[in-house]
Protein backbone atom coordinates (compact mmCIF):
# COMPACT_ATOMS: atom_id res chain seq x y z
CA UNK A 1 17.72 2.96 16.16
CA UNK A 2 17.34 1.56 19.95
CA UNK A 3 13.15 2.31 19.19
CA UNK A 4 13.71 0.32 15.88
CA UNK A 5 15.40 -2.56 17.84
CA UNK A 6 12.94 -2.46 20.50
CA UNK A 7 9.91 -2.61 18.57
CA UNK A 8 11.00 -5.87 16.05
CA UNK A 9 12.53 -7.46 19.18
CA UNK A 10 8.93 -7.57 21.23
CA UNK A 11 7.57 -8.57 17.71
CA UNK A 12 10.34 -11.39 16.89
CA UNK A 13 8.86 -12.31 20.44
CA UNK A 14 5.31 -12.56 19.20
CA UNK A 15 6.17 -14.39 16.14
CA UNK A 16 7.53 -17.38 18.66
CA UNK A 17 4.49 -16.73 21.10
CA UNK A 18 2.10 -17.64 18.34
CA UNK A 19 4.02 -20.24 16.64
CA UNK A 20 3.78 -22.40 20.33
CA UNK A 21 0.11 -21.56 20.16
CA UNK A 22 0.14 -23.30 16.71
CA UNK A 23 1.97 -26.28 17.68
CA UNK A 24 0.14 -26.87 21.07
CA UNK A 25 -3.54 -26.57 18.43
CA UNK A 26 -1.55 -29.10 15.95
CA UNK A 27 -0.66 -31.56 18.85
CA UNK A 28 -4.15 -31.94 20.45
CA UNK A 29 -6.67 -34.39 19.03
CA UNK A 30 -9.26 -32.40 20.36
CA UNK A 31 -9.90 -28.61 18.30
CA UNK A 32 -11.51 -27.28 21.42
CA UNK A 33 -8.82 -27.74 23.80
CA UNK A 34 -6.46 -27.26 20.75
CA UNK A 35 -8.42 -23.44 20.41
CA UNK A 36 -8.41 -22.84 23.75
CA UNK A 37 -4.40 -23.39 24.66
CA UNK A 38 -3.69 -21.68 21.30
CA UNK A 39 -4.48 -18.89 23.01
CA UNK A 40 -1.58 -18.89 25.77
CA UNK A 41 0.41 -17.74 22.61
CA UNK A 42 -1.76 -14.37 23.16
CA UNK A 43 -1.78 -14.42 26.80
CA UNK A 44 1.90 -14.10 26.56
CA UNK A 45 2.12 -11.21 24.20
CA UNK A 46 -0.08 -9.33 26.14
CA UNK A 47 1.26 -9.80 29.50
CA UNK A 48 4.63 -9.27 28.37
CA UNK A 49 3.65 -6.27 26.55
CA UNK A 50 5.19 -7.93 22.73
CA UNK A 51 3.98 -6.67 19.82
CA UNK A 52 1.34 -8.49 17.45
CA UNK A 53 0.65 -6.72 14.16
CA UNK A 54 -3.40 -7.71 14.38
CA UNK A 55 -3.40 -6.69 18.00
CA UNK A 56 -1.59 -3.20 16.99
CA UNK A 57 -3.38 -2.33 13.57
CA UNK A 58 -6.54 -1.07 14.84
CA UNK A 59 -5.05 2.17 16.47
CA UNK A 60 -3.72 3.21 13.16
CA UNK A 61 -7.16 4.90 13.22
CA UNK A 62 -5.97 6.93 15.67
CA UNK A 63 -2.23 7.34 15.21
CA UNK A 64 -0.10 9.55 12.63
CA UNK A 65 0.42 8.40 9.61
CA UNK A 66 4.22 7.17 10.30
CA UNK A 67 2.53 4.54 12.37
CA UNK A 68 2.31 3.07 9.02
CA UNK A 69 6.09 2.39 9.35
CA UNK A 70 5.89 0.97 12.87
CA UNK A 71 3.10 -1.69 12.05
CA UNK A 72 5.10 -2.68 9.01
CA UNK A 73 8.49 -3.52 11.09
CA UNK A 74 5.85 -5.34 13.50
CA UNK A 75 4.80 -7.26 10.42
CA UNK A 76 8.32 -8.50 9.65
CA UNK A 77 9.01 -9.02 13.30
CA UNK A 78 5.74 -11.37 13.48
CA UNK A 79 7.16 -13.34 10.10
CA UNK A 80 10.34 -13.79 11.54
CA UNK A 81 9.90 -15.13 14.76
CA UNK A 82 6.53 -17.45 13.47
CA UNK A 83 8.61 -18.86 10.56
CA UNK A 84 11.95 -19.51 12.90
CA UNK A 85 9.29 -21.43 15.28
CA UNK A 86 8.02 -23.44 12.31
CA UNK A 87 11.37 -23.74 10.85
CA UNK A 88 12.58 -25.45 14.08
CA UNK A 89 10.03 -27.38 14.93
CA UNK A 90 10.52 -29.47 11.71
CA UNK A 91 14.18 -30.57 13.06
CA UNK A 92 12.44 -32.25 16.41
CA UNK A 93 10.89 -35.48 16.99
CA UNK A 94 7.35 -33.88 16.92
CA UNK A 95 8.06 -32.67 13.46
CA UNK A 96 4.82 -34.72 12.41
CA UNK A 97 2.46 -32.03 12.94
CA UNK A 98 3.72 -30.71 9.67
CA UNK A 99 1.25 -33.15 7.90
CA UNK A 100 -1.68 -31.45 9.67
CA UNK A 101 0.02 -27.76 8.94
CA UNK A 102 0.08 -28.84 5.03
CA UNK A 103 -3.12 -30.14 5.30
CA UNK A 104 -4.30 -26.59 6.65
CA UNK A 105 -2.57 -24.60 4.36
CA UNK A 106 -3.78 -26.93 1.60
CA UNK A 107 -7.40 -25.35 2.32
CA UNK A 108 -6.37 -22.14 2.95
CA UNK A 109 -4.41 -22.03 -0.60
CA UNK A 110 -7.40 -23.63 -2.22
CA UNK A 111 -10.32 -21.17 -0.90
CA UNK A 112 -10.72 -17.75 -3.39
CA UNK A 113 -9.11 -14.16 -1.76
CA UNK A 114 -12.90 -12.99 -1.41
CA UNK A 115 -13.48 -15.62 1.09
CA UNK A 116 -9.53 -15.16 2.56
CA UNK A 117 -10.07 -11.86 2.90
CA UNK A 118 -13.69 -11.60 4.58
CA UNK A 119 -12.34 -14.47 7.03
CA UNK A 120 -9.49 -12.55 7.56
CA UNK A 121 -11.76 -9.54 8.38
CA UNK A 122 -13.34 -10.90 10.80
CA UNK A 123 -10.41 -12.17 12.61
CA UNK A 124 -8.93 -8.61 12.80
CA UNK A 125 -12.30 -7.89 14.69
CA UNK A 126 -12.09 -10.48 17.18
CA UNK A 127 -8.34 -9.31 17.76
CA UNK A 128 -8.87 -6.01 18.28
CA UNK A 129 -11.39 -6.75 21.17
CA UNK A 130 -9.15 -9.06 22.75
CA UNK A 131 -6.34 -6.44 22.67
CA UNK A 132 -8.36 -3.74 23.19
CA UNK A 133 -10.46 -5.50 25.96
CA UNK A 134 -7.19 -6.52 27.79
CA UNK A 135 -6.40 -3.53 27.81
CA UNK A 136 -9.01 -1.67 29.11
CA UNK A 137 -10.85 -4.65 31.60
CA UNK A 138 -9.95 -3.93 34.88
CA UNK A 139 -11.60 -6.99 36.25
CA UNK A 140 -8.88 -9.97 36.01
CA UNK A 141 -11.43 -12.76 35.03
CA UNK A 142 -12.43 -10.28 32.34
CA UNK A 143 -8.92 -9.96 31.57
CA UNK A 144 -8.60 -13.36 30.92
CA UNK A 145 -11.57 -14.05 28.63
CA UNK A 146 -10.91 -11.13 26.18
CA UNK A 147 -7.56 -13.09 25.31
CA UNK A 148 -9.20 -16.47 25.47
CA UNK A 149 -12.62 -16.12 23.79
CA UNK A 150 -11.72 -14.18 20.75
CA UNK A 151 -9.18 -17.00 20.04
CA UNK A 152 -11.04 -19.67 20.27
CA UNK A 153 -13.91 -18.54 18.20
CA UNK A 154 -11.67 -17.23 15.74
CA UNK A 155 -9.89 -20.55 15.64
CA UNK A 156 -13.13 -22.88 15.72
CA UNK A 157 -14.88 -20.45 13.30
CA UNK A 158 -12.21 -21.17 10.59
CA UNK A 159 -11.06 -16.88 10.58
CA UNK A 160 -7.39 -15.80 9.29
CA UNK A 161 -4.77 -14.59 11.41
CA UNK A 162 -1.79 -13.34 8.84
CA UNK A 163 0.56 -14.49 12.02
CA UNK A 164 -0.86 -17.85 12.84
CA UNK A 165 -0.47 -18.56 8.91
CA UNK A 166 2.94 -17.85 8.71
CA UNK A 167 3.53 -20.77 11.44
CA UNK A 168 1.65 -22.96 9.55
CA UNK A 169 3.26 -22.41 5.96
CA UNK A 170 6.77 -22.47 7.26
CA UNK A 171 5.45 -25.52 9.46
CA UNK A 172 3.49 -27.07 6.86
CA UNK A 173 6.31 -26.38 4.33
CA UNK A 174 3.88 -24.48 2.04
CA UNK A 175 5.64 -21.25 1.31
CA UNK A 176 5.39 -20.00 -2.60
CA UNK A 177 4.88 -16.78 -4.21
CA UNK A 178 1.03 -17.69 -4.13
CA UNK A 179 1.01 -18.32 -0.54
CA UNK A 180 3.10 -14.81 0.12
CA UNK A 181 -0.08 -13.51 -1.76
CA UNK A 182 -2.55 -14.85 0.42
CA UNK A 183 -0.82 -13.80 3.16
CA UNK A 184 -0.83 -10.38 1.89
CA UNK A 185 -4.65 -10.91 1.74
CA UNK A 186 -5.09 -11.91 5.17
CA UNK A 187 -2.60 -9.24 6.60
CA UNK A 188 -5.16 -6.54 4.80
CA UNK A 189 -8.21 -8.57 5.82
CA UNK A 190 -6.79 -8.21 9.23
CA UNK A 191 -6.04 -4.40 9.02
CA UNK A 192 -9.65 -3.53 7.55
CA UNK A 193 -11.14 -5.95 10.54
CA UNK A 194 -9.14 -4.39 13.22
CA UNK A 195 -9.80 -0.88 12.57
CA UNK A 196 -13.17 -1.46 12.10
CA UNK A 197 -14.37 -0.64 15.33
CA UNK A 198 -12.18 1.80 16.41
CA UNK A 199 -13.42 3.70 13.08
CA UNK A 200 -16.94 2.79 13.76
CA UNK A 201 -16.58 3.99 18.05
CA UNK A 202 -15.26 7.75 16.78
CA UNK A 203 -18.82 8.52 15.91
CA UNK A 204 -20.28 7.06 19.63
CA UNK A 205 -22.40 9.37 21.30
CA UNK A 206 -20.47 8.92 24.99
């Protein structure tokens, strides 16, 4: 039960990690600077060691199959803590940004799940690297631009992150059983993304 715990506490923690890297990207005028100090919201995660669904989901590759169950209380950990964020943000005096969060989630609802998903898929890539690539960079400048880069191109490029999203729709007050199944879309579009490579690297010739 403590494991249990454990595990939806460092994702609850993630949730509110990314939902400060969506309100920092809402308050700047600017998308570039608004991509690039989105990505504190991962910086934190990682160097705190929290727990991000799309930064987890590509080692189901190489896990057991009950790490099924472990990415799924990740999942609800994520929603929890990026809804709360969004959900208390609209009680302050910047609650203003939620214009630009409906306006985002007005595109997002209005694009077909082809398009949501193969965005989303490509997001899980970038992800994955920048998880991965923390993880594994021992150089601290390359540290740093495996959180930042994937971010920002992710952002700029217009990808799906199933976490980011449920910031904005709580944010944006655009929650409905459509946008539940769009985020559903993006969460798999993730998944598929994020295991790509690790599926792909298996059959490397070291």
């Amino acid at each position: 039960m403590k494991r249990v715990v454990d595990i939806f506490l460092r994702a609850l923690l993630t949730g509110f990690a990314i939902g400060i890297g969506g309100i920092v990207y809402l308050s700047c005028d600017n998308k570039y600077i608004g991509a690039f100090l989105f990505g504190t919201g991962l910086f934190v995660i990682l160097s705190f060691g929290f727990n991000l669904f799309t930064g987890k989901v590509g080692y189901a590759v190489e896990k057991k199959p009950s790490y099924i169950i472990y990415l799924l209380i990740i999942w609800l950990g994520n929603l929890a803590g990026a809804a709360a964020t969004g959900g208390l943000i609209l009680c302050t005096r910047i609650s203003g940004i939620s214009e630009k969060a409906a306006g985002l989630c007005e595109t997002k609802l209005s694009d077909d799940l082809l398009s949501i998903l193969i965005l989303s898929f490509f997001c899980g890539m970038l992800m994955f690297i920048a998880a991965d690539g923390f993880k594994n960079i021992e150089n601290p400048v390359g540290k740093i631009l495996a959180i930042f880069l994937p971010v920002m191109v992710f952002i700029l490029s217009g990808f799906e992150h199933c976490v980011a999203n449920m910031f904005y729709f709580t944010a944006g007050q655009a929650w409905s059983a459509k946008a539940f199944g769009y985020l559903i879309v993006m969460s798999l579009g993730n998944s598929i993304g994020g295991m790509f490579i690790p599926f792909l690297r298996k059959w490397f010739v070291e």
